[in-house]
Protein backbone atom coordinates (compact mmCIF):
# COMPACT_ATOMS: atom_id res chain seq x y z
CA UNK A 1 0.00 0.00 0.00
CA UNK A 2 1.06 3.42 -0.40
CA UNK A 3 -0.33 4.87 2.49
CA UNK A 4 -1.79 3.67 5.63
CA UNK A 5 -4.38 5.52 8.09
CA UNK A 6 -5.23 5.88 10.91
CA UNK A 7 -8.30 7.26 12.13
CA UNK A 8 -7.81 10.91 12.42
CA UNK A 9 -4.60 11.13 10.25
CA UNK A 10 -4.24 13.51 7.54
CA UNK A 11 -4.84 12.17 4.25
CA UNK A 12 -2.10 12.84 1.47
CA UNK A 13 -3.81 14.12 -1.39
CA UNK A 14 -2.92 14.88 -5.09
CA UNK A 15 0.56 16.35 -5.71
CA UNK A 16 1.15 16.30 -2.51
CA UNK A 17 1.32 11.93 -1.96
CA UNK A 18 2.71 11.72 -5.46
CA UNK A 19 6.23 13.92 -5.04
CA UNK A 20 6.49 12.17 -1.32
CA UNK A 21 5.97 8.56 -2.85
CA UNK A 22 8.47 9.60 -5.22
CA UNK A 23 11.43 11.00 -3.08
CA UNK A 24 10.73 7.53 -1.08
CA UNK A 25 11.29 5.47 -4.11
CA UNK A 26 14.28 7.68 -4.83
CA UNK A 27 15.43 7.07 -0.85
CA UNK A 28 14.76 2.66 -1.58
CA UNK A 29 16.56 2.70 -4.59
CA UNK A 30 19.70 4.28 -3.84
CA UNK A 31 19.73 2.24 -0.37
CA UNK A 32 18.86 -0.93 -2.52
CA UNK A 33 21.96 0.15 -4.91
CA UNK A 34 24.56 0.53 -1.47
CA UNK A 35 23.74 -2.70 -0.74
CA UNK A 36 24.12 -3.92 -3.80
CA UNK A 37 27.42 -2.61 -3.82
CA UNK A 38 28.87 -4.10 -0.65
CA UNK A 39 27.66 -7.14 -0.78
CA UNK A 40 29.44 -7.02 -4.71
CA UNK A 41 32.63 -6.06 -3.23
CA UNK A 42 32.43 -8.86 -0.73
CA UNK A 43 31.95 -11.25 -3.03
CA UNK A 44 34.77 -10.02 -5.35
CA UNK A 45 37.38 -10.83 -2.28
CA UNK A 46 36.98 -14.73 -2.81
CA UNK A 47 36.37 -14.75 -6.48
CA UNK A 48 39.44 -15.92 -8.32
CA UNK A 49 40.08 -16.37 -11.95
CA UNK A 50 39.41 -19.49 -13.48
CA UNK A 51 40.56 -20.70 -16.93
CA UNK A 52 38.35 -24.12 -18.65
CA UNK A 53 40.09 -25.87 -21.79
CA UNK A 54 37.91 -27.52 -23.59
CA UNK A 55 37.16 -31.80 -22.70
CA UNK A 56 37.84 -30.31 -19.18
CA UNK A 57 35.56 -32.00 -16.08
């Protein structure tokens, strides 16, 4: 959902819910892209290079 109430709450309306929504999404991504990253460049420690000929098991 994009928004939950309560009773008595405010209710977001028009431009208003739509820029907020949209600096969220803005907020997830780059947190989502962070991550991303340093869980990429703790993976990268223990990957090595590996070479396969081919007939190799």
């Amino acid at each position: 959902p994009v928004c939950w109430e309560e009773v008595g709450d405010a209710q977001l309306t028009g431009p208003k819910i739509i820029h907020e929504t949209t600096e969220k999404i803005v907020q997830i991504k780059s947190r989502i892209q962070a991550a991303r990253e340093r869980q990429k460049s703790y993976a990268d420690l223990k990957r090595k290079p590996m070479d396969f000929q081919v007939g190799e098991s």
